[in-house]
Protein backbone atom coordinates (compact mmCIF):
# COMPACT_ATOMS: atom_id res chain seq x y z
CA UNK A 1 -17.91 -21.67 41.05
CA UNK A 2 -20.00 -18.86 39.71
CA UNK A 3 -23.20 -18.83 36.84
CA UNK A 4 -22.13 -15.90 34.78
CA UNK A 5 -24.83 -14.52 32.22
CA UNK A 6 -23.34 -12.80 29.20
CA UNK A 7 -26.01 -10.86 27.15
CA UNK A 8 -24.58 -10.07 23.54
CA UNK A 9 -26.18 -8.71 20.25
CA UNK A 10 -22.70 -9.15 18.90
CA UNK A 11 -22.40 -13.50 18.03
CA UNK A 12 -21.30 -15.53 15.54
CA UNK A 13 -21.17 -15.69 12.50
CA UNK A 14 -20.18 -12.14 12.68
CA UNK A 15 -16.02 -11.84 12.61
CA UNK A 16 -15.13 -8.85 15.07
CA UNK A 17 -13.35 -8.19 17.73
CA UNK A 18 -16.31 -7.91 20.20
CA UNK A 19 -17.64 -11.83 19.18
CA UNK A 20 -13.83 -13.08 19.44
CA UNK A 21 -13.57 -11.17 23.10
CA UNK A 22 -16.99 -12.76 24.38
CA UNK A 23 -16.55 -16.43 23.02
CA UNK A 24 -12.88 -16.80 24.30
CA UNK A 25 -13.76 -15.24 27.73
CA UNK A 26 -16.77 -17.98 27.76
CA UNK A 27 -14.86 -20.60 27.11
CA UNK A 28 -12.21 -19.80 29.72
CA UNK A 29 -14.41 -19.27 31.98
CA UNK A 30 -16.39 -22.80 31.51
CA UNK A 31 -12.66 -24.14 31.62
CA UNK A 32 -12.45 -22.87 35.31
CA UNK A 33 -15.85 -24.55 35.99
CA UNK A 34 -18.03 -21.39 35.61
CA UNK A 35 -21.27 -22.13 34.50
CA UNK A 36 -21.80 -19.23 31.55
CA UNK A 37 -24.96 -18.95 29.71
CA UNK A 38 -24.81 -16.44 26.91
CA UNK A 39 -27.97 -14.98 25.01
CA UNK A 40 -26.97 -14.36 21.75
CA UNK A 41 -28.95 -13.08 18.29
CA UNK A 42 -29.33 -16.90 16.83
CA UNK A 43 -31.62 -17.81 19.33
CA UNK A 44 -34.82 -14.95 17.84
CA UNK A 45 -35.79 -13.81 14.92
CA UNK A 46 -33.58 -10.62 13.72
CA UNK A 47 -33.12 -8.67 10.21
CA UNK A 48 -29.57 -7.22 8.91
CA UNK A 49 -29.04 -3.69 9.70
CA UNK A 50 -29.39 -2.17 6.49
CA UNK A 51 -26.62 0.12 6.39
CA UNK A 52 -24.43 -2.77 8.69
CA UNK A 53 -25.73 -6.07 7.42
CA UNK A 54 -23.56 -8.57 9.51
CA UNK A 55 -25.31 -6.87 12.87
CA UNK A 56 -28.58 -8.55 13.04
CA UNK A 57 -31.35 -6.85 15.15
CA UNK A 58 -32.84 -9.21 16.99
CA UNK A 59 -37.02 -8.67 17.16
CA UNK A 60 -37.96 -10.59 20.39
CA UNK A 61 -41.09 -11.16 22.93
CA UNK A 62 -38.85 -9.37 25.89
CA UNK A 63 -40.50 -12.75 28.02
CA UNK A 64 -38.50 -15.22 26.21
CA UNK A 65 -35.31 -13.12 27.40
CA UNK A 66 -36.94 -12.87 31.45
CA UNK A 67 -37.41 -16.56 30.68
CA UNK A 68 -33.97 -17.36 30.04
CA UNK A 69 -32.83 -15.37 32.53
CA UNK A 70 -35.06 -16.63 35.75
CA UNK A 71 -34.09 -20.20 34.33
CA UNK A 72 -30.58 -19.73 34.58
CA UNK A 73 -30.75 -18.03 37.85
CA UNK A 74 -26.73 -16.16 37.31
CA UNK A 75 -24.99 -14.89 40.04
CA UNK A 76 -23.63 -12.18 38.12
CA UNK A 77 -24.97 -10.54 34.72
CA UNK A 78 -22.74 -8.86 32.59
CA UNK A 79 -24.52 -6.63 29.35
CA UNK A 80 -21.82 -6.71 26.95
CA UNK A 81 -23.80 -4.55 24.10
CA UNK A 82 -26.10 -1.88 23.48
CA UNK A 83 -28.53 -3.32 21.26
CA UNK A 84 -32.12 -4.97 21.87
CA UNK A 85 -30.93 -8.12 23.76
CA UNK A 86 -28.60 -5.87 25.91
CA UNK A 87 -31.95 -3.53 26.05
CA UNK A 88 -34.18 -5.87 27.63
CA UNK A 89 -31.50 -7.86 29.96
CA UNK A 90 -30.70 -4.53 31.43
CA UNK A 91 -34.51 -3.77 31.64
CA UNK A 92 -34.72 -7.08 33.37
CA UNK A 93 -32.52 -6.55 36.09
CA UNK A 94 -33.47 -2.54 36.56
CA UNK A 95 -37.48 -4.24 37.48
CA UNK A 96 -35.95 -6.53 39.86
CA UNK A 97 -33.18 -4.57 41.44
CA UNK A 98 -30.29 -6.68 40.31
CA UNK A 99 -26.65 -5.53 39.60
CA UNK A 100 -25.19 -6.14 36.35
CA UNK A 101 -22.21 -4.50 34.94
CA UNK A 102 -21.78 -3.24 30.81
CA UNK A 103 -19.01 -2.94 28.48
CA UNK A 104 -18.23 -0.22 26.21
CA UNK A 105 -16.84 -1.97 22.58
CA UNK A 106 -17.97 0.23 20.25
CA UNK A 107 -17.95 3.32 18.74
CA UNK A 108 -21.59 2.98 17.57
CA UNK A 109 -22.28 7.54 17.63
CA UNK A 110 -19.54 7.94 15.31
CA UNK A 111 -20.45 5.35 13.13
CA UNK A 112 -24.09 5.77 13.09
CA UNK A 113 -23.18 9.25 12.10
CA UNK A 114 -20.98 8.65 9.10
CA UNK A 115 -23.30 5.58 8.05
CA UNK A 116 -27.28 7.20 8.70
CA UNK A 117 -25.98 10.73 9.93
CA UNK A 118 -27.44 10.44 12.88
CA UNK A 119 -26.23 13.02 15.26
CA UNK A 120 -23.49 12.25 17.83
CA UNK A 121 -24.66 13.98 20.56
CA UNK A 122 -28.15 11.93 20.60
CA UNK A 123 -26.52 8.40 20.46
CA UNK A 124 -24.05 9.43 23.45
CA UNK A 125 -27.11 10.63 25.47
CA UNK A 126 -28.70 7.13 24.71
CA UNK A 127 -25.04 5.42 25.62
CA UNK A 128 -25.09 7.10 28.94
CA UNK A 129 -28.43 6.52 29.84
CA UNK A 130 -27.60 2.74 28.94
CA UNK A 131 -24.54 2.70 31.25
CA UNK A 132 -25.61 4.66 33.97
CA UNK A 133 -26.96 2.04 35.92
CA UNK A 134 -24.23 -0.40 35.38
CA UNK A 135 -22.36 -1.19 38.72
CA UNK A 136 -19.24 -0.94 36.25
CA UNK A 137 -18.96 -0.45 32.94
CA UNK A 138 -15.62 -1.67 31.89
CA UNK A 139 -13.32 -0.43 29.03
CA UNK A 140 -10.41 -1.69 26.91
CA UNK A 141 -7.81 1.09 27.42
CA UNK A 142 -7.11 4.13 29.66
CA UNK A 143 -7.80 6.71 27.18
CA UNK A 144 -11.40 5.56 26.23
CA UNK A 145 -11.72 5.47 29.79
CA UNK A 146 -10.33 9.04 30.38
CA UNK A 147 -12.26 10.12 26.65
CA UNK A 148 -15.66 8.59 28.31
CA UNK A 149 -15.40 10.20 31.41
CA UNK A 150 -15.05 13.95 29.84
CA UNK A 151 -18.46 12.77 27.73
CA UNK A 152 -19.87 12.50 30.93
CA UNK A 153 -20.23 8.93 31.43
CA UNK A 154 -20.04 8.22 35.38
CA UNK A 155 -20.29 4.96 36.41
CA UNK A 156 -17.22 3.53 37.89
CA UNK A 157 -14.97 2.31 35.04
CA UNK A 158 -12.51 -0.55 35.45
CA UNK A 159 -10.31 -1.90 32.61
CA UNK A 160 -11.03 -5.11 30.79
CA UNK A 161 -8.27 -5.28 27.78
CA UNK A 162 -7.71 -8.27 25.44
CA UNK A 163 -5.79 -11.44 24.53
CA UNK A 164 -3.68 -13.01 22.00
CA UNK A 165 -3.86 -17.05 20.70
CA UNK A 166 -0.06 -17.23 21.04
CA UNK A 167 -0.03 -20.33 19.57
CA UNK A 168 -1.35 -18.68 16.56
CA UNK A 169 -0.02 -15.52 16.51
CA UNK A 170 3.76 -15.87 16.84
CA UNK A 171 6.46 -14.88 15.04
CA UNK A 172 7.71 -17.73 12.21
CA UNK A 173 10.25 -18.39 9.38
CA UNK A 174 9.87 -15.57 6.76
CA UNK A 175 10.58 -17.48 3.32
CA UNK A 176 10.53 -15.68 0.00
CA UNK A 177 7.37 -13.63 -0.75
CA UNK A 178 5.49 -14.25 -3.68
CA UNK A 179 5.09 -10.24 -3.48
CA UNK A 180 7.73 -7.37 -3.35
CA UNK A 181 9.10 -6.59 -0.04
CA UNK A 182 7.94 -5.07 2.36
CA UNK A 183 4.18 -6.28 2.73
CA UNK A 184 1.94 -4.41 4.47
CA UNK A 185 -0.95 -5.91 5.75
CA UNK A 186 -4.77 -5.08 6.89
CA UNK A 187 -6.72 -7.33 8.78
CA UNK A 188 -10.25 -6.37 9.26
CA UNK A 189 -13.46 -5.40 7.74
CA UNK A 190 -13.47 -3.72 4.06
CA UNK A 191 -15.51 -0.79 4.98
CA UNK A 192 -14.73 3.01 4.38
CA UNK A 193 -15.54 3.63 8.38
CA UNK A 194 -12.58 1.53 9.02
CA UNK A 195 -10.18 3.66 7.05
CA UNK A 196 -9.19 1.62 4.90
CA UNK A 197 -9.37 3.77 1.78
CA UNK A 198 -6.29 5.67 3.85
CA UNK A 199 -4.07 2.47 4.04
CA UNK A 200 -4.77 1.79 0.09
CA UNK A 201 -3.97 4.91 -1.11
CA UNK A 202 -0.83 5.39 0.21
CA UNK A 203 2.10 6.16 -2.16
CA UNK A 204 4.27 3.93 -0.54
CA UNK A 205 6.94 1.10 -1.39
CA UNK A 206 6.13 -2.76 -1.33
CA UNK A 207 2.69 -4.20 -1.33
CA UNK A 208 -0.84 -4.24 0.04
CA UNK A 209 -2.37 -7.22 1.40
CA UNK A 210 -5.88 -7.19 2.72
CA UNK A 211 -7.52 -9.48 4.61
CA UNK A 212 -11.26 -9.38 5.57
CA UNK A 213 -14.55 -8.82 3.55
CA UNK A 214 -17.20 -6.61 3.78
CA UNK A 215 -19.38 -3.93 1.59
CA UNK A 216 -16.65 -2.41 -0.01
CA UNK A 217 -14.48 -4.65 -1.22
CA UNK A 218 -15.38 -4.50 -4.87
CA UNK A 219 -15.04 -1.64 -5.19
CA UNK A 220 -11.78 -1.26 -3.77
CA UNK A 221 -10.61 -4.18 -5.35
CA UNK A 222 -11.37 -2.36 -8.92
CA UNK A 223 -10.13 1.07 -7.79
CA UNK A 224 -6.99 -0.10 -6.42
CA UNK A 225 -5.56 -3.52 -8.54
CA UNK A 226 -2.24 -3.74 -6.96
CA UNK A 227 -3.82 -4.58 -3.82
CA UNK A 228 -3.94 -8.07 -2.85
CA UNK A 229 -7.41 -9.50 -1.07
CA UNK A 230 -7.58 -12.62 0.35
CA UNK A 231 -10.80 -12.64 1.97
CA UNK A 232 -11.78 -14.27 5.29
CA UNK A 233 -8.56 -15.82 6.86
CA UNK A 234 -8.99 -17.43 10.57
CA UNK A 235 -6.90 -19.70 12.98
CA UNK A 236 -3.76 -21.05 11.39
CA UNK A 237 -4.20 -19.37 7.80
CA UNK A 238 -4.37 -16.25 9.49
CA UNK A 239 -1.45 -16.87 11.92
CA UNK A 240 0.61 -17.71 8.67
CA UNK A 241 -0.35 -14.54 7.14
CA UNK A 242 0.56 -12.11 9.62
CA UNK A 243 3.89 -13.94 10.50
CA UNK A 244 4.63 -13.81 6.39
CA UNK A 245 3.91 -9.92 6.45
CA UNK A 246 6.60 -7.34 7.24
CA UNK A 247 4.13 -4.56 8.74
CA UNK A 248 0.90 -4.43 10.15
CA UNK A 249 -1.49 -1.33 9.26
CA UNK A 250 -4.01 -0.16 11.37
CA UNK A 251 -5.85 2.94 9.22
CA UNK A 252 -8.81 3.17 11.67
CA UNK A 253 -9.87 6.52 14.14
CA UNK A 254 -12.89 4.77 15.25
CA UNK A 255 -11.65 1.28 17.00
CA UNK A 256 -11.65 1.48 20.52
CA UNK A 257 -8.75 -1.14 20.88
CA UNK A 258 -8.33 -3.27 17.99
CA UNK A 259 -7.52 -7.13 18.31
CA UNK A 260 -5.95 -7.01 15.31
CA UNK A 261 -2.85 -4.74 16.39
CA UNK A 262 -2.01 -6.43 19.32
CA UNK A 263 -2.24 -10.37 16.76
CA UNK A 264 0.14 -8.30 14.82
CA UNK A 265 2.85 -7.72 17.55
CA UNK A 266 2.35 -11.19 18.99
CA UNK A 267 3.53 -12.16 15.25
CA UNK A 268 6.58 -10.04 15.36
CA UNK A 269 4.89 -7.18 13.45
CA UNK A 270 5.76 -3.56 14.00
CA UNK A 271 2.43 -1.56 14.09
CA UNK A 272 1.88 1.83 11.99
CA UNK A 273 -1.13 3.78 12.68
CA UNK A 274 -2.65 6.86 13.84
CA UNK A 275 -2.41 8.59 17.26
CA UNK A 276 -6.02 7.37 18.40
CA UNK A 277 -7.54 5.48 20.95
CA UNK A 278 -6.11 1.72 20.89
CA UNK A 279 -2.94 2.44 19.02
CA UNK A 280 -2.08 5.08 21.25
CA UNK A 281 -2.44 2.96 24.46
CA UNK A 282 -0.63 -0.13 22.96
CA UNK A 283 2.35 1.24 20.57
CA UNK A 284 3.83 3.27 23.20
CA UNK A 285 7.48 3.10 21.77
CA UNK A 286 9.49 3.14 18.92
CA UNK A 287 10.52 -0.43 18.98
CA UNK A 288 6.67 -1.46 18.47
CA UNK A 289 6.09 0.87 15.62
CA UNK A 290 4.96 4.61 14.96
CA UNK A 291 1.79 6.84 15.02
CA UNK A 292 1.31 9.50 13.32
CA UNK A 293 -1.52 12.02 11.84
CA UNK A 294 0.36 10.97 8.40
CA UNK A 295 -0.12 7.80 7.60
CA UNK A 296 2.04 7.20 5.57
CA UNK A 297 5.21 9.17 7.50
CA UNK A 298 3.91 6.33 10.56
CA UNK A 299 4.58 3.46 7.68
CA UNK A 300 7.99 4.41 6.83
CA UNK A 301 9.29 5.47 10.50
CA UNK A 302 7.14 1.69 11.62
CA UNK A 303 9.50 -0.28 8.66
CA UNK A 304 12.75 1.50 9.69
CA UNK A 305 12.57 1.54 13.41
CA UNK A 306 10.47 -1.65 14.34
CA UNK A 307 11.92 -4.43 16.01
CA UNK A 308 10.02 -7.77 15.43
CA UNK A 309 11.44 -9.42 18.71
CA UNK A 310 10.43 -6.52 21.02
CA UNK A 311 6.67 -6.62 19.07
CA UNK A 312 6.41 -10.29 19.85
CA UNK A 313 7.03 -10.01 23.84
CA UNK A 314 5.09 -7.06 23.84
CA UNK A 315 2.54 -9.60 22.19
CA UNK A 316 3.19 -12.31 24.32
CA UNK A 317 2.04 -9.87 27.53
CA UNK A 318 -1.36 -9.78 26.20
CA UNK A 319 -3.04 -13.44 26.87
CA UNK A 320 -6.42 -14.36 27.03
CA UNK A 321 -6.43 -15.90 30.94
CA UNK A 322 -5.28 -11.99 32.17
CA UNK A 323 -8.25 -11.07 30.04
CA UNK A 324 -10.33 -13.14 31.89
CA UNK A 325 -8.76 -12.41 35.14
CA UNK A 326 -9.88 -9.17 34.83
CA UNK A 327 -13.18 -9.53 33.39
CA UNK A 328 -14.27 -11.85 36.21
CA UNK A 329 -12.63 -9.52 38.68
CA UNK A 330 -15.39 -6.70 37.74
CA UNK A 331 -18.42 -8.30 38.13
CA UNK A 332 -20.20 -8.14 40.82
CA UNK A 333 -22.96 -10.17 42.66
CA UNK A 334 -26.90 -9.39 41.22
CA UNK A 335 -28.12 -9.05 44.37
């Protein structure tokens, strides 16, 4: 049995895609009889990001991290973000000469530049910097892989994709909506980065259901009425919700996978969204739903071509122990 160390500025309470990754891979991995010690945000003191305020940054002595570290004494470290914990874990093993491996999650130059207009080109020199001395830095799909690699990032990149509670996130008994047919639903945070303002302003037949919070929800809520937001939904109430919905909408260009589509399909949802990175490399035929630079042409062709019992064994192929197969597969010893 191995002592895996997973260093994360991403943790609960924050609902994302990157937190539910990390905490179901730990888990699986302590129910193989892996020892896994994660350093996480709630253990120092940390302020909201103003312009991102569920991403705390954390404002550590860098010796309580080398403390934690030494103490746990990992055979394999794996830096899962890009923030300060990540910072000073990889700065940790660069002074001692230990391997650790990274993971790319986020999009953080494209939103950094639509949120504080910082330039692009100066958070991707950071990003490869970061990576560069990762024995692997792994990735979610092949085109972020292929999209990295003509940025110039060049350490060797393996794939680590995601998993589906299928005991959630399966297809159920559709009884009467309490809204007009078809529903079309959004799961994830109410932000403009997320493109969400695309999915609510399309002129399109049956209704809107959102579910998620975040800064913009007022607003949207007042600009656009016939929406319906439900807030926070996890577990069960979630499951129930997707399985209830007719269509799953995925509005963003800045996701590099998205959880969320691949819940949907396990549900028996077809999948409309654009032709980006995640969508691209999971709807990959008509029978799972349509992508399109039109959003709304993707949500009609999705509705009339989708078939809900080809999206739920396309679902049912993506399960959290392969996700940790792989995962474990890529590390690699720290000395």
């Amino acid at each position: 049995m191995a002592r895996v160390l997973i260093a994360t500025d991403a943790w609960h309470p924050q609902v994302s895609g990157v937190v539910r990754t990390l905490d179901t891979t730990s888990n699986v991995l302590r129910a193989r009889g892996h020892d896994v010690e994660v350093i996480e945000p709630t253990a120092f003191p940390s302020f909201p990001v103003p312009f991102y305020p569920e991403i705390p940054l954390c404002t550590m002595r860098p010796g309580r991290v080398y403390e934690r570290i030494a103490k746990f004494r990992p055979d394999h470290v794996h830096i899962s973000t890009e923030g300060p914990i990540g910072f000073w874990v990889r700065r940790f093993c660069v002074r001692t000469g230990w391997n650790f491996t990274t993971s790319y999650h986020t999009r953080f130059p494209e939103y950094l530049k639509r949120l504080a207009r910082v330039p692009e080109a100066l958070t991707y020199k950071f990003l490869k910097w970061f990576h560069g001395r990762s024995s692997c830095m792994m990735v979610a799909t092949p085109s972020l892989e292929k999209e990295l690699f003509t940025r110039g990032f060049r350490p060797p990149i393996r794939r680590w994709s995601r998993g589906v509670d299928l005991g959630t996130f399966k297809p159920r008994v559709k009884n009467e909506s309490q809204w007009p047919r078809p529903v079309l639903l959004y799961v994830g945070r109410v932000s403009h980065e997320k493109g969400i303002d695309d999915f609510l302003r399309l002129n399109v037949r049956g209704t809107k259901v959102v579910v998620g919070d975040g800064p913009a929800r007022s607003e949207l809520e007042r600009k656009y009425p016939d929406a319906k937001f439900l807030g926070y939904r996890k577990g069960e109430p979630l499951g129930e919700v997707y399985a209830a919905s007719d269509l799953f909408v995925f509005p963003s260009r800045t996701d590099t996978f998205g959880i969320v589509v691949i819940e949907a399909l396990g549900s028996g949802l077809p999948v409309a969204a654009y032709p980006v990175t995640g969508p691209m490399d999971i709807v990959t035929r008509d029978e799972l739903g349509a992508l399109d630079t039109d959003l709304g042409r993707a949500v009609e062709r999705a509705i009339e071509k989708g078939n809900p019992q080809a999206c739920a064994a396309e679902g049912a192929n993506y399960t959290w122990d392969r996700c940790t197969d792989q995962f474990f597969g890529n590390l690699v010893p720290v000395r």
